[in-house]
C-alpha atoms as a PDB file:
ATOM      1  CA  UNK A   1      15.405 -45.236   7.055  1.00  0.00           C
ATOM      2  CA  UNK A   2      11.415 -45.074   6.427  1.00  0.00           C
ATOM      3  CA  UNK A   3      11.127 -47.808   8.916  1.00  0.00           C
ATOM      4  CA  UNK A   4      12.598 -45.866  11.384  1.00  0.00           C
ATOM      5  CA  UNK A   5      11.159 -43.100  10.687  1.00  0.00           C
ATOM      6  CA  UNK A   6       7.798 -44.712  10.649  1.00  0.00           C
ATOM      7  CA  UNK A   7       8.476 -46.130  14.471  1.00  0.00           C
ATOM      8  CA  UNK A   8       9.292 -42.790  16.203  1.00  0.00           C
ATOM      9  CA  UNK A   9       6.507 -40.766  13.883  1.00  0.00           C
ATOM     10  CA  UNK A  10       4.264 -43.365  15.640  1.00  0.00           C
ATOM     11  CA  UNK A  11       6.251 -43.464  18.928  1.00  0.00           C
ATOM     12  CA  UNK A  12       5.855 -39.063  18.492  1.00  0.00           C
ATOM     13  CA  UNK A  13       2.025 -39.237  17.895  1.00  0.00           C
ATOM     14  CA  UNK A  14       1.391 -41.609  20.680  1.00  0.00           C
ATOM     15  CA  UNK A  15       3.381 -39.425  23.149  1.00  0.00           C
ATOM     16  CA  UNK A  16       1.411 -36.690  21.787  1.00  0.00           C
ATOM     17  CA  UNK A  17      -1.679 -38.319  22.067  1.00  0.00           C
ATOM     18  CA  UNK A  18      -0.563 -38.504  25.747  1.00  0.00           C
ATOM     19  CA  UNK A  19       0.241 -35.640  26.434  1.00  0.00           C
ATOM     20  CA  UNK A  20      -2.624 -34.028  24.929  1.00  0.00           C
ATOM     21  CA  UNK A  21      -5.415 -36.183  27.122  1.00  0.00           C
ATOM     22  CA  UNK A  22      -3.040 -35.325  30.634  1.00  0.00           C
ATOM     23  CA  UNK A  23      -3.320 -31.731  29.629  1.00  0.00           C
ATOM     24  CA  UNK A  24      -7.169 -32.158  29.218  1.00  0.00           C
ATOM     25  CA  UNK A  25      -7.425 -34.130  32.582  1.00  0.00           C
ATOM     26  CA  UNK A  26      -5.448 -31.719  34.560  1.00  0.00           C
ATOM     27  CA  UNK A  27      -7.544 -28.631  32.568  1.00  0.00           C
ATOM     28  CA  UNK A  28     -10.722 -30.655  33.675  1.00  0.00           C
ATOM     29  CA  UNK A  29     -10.142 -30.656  37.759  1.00  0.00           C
ATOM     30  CA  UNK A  30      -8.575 -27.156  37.345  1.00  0.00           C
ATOM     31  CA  UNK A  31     -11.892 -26.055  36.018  1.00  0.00           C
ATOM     32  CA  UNK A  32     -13.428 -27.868  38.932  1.00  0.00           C
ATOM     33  CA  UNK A  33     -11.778 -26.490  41.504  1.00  0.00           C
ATOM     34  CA  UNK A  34     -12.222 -22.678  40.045  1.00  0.00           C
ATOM     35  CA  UNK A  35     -15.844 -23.381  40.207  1.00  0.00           C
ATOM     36  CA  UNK A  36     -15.619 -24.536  43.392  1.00  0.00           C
ATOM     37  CA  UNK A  37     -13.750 -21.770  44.495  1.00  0.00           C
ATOM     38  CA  UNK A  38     -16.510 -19.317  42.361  1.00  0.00           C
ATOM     39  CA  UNK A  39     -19.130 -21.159  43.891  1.00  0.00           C
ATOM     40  CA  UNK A  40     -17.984 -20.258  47.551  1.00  0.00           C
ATOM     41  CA  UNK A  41     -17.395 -17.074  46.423  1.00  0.00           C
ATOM     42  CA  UNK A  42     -20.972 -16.698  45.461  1.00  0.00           C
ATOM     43  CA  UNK A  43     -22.333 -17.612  48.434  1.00  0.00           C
ATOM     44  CA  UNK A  44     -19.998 -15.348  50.503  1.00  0.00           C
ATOM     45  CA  UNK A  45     -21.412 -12.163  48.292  1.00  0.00           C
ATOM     46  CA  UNK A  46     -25.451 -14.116  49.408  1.00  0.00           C
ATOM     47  CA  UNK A  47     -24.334 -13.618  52.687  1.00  0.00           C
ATOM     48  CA  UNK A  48     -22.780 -10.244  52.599  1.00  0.00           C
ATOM     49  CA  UNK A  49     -25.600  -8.747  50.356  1.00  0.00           C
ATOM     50  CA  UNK A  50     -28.027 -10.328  52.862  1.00  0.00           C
ATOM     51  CA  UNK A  51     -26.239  -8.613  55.309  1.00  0.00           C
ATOM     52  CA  UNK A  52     -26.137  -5.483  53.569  1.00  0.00           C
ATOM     53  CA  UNK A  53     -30.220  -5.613  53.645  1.00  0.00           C
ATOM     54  CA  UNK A  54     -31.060  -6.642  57.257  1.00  0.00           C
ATOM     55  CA  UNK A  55     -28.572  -3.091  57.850  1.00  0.00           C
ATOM     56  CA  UNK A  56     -30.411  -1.201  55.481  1.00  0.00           C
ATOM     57  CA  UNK A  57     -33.559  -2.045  57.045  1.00  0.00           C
ATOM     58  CA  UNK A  58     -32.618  -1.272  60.050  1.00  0.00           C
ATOM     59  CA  UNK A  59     -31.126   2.300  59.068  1.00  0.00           C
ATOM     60  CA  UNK A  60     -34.244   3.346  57.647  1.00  0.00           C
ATOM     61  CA  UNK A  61     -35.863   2.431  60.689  1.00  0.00           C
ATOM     62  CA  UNK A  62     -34.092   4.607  62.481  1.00  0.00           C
ATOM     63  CA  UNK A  63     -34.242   7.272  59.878  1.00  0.00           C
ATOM     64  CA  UNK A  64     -37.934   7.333  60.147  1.00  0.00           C
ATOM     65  CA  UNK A  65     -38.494   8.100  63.572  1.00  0.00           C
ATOM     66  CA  UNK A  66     -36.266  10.592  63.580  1.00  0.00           C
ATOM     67  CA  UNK A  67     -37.419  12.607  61.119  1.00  0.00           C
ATOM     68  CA  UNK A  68     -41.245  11.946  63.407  1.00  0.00           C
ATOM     69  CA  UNK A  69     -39.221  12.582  66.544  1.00  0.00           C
ATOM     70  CA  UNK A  70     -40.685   9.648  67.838  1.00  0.00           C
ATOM     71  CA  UNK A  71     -37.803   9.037  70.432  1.00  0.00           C
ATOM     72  CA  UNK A  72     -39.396   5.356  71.489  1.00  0.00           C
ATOM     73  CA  UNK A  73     -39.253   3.841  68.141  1.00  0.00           C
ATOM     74  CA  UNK A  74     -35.956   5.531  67.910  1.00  0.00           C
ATOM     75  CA  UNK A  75     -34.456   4.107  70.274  1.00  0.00           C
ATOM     76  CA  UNK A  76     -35.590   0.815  69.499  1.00  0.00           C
ATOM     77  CA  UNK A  77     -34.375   0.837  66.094  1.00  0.00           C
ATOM     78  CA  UNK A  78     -30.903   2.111  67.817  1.00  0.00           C
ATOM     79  CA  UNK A  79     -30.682  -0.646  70.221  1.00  0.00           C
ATOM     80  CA  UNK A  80     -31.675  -3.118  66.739  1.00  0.00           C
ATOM     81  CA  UNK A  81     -28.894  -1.331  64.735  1.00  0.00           C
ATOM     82  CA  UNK A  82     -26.407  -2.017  67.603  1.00  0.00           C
ATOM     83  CA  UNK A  83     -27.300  -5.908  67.203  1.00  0.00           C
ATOM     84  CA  UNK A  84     -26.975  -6.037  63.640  1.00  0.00           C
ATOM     85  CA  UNK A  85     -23.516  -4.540  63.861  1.00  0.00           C
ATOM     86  CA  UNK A  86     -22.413  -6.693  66.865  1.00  0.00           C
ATOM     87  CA  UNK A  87     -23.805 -10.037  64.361  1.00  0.00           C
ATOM     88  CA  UNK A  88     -25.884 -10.770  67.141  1.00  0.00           C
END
């Protein structure tokens, strides 16, 4: 009864053993892929915030001039904002 007891402890801590490294494995590319996923996420926000700035710009260009009435610049910075919005 010891022996066989022995065998499947042994037989129970190698399937264990097993288990345990698939689990680590399959934790290891899931990590990967979430930091691939974060990492495209990252540069997505980049682009938007980039975005975000070139607009920003461009608004306070326009604000400018129209608080100088300067109607050339304004409508320069109009015809830029219109670009901007159109991705252009």
């Amino acid at each position: 009864m010891k022996a066989r007891l022995r065998v499947h402890g042994k037989e129970a801590a190698h399937n264990l053993g097993r288990f345990r490294a698939r689990l680590r494995d399959e934790g290891v590319d899931a990590l990967r892929e979430r930091v691939a996923e974060l990492e495209n996420e990252v540069q997505e926000c980049r682009q938007l915030n980039l975005r975000l700035a070139e607009l920003t710009d461009v608004v306070q260009e326009l604000l400018v001039p129209l608080a100088q009435r300067d109607e050339t610049r304004l409508a320069e910075a109009v015809e830029r904002l219109d670009r901007y919005s159109r991705g252009i």
